[in-house]
Protein backbone atom coordinates (compact mmCIF):
# COMPACT_ATOMS: atom_id res chain seq x y z
CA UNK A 1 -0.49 11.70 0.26
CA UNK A 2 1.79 9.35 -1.79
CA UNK A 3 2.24 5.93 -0.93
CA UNK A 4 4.26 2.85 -1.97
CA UNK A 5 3.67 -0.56 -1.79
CA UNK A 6 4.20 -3.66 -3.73
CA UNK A 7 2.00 -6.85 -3.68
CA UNK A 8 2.19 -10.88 -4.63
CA UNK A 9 2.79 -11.74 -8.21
CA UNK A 10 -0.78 -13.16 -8.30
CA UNK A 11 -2.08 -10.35 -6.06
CA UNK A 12 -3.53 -9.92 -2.94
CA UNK A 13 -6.46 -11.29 -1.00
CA UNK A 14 -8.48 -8.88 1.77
CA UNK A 15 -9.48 -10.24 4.98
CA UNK A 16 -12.79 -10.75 4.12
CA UNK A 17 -11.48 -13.22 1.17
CA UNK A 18 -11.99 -10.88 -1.94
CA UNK A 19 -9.03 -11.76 -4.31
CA UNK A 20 -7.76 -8.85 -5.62
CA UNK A 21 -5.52 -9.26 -9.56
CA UNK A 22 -2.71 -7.66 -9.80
CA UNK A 23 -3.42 -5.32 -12.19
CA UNK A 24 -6.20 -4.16 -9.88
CA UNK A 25 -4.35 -4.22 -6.89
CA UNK A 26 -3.63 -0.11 -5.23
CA UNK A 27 -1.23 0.53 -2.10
CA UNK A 28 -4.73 0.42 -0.08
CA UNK A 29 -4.83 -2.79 -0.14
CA UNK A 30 -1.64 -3.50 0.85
CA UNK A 31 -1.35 -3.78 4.71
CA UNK A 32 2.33 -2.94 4.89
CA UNK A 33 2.64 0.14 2.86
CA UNK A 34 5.16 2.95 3.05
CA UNK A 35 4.18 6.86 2.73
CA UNK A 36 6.46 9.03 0.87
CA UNK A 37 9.34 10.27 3.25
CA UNK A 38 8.77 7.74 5.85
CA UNK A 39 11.60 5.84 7.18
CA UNK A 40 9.56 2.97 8.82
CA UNK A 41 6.34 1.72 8.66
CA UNK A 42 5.62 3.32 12.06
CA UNK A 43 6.38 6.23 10.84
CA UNK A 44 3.52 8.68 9.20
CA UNK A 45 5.86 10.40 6.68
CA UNK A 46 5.91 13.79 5.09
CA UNK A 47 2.85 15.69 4.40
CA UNK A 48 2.83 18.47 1.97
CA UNK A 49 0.56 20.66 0.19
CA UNK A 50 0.92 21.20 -3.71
C-alpha cells in the first residue's frame, strides 16, 4: 500500500500530545491521508500486488 500525505511545516502533534518533527513525520501520522489511486479520502484506493 502507498500512501500520500503532507504535514505542518513544524510537524504534527498526535492526539495523545507527542510532537512529531518534520523530518520524522510518515503518512501514518497524518489523519487525512490519501492511498495511491484514490479519488477521495473515502475512498480505499487501488490495491495491487508486486
Amino acid at each position: 500500500m502507498v500512501e500520500l500525505a503532507s504535514c505542518p511545516k513544524d510537524g504534527t502533534i498526535m492526539s495523545w500530545g507527542e510532537k512529531i518533527p518534520p523530518n520524522k513525520v510518515i503518512a501514518h501520522h497524518i489523519n487525512e491521508r490519501f492511498r495511491l489511486g484514490a479519488k477521495s479520502l473515502e475512498e480505499d484506493g487501488i490495491w495491487f500486488n508486486y
